[in-house]
Protein backbone atom coordinates (compact mmCIF):
# COMPACT_ATOMS: atom_id res chain seq x y z
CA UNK A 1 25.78 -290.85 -92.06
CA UNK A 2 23.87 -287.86 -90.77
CA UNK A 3 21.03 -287.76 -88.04
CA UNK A 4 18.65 -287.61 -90.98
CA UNK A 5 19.99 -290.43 -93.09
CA UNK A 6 18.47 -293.33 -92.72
CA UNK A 7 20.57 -297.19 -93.06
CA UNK A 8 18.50 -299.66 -95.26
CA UNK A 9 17.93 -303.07 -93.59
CA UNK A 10 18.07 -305.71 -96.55
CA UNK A 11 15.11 -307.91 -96.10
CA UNK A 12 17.73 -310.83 -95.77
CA UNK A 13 19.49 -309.71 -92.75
CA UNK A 14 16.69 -308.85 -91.01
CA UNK A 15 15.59 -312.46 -90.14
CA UNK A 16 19.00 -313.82 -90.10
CA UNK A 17 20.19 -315.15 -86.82
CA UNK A 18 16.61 -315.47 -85.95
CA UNK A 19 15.46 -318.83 -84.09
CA UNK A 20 11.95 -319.84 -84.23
CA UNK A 21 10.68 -321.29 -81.28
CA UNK A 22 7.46 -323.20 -81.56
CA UNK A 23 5.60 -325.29 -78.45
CA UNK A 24 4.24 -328.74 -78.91
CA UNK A 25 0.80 -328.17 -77.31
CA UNK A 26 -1.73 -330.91 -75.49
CA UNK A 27 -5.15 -330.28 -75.89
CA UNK A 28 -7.88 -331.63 -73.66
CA UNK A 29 -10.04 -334.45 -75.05
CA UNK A 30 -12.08 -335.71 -71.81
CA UNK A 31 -11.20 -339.30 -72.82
CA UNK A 32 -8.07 -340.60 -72.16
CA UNK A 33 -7.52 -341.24 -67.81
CA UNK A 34 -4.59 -338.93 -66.24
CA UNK A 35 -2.48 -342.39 -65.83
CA UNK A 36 -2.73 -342.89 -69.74
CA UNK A 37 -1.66 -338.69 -70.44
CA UNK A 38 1.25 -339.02 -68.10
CA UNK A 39 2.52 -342.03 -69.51
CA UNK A 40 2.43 -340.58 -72.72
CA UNK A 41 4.45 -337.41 -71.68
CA UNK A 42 7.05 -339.06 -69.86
CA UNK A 43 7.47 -341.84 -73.05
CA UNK A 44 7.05 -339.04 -75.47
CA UNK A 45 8.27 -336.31 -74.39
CA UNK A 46 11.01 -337.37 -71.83
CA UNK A 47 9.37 -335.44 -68.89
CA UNK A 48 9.77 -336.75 -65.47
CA UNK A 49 6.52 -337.33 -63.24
CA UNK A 50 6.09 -334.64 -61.70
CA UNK A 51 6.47 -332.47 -64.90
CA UNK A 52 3.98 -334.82 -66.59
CA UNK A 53 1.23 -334.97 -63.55
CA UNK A 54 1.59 -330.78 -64.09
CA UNK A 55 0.98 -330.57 -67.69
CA UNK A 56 -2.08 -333.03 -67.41
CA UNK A 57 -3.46 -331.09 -64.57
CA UNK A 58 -3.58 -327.93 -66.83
CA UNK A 59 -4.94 -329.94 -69.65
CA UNK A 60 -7.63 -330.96 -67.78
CA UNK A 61 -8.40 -327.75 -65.98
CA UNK A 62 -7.39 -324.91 -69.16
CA UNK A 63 -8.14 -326.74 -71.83
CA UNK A 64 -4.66 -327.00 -73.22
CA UNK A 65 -0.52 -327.31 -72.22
CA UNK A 66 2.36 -326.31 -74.12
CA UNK A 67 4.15 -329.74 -73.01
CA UNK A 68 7.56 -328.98 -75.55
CA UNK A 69 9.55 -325.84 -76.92
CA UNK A 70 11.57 -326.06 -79.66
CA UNK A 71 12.28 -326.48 -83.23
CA UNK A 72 9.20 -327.50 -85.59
CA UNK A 73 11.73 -330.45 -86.82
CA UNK A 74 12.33 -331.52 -82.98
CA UNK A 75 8.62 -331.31 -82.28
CA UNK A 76 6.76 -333.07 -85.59
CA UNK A 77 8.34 -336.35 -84.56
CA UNK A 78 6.74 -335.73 -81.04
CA UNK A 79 3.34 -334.07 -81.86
CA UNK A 80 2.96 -337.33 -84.37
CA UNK A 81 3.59 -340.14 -81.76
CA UNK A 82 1.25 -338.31 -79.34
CA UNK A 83 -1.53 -338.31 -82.58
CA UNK A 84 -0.56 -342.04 -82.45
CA UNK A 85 -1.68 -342.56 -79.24
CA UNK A 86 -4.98 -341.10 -80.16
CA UNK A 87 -3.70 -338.19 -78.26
CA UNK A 88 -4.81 -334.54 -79.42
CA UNK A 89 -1.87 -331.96 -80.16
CA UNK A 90 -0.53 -329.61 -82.06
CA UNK A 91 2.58 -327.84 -82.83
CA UNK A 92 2.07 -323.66 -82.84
């Protein structure tokens, strides 16, 4: 192949070998007390305290917390018990 020459990338290879890495994300909803949030994260989302009194702390200060990162079949499961706790997230 010369300098000029280009190499075709099949469409197929190009995205092979890729992972795609999503984040479970906890939005603020002024509602539910810091005790309940953490609770629910360390239940949920197997985070120890301190990990759990961080992500609520952002929640309540940013708005939102990427809590998870992962595989959107790892994080539905996760993202829908949080929903059930009348918790608001969402997978991105």
């Amino acid at each position: 192949m010369t300098q000029k020459e280009t190499k075709k990338i099949q469409k197929d290879d190009f995205r092979e070998g890729v992972v795609e890495e999503n984040f479970l994300t906890l939005h603020n909803d002024d509602v539910h007390s810091f005790d309940y949030v953490i609770d629910a994260l360390i239940d949920v989302c197997s985070h120890g305290y301190e990990q759990a009194t961080q992500c609520t702390m952002l929640v309540h200060y940013k708005g939102k917390c990427d809590v998870k990162k992962g595989a959107f079949d790892a994080l539905k499961p996760l993202k829908d018990a949080l929903i059930e706790r009348e918790l608001n997230a969402t997978i991105d």
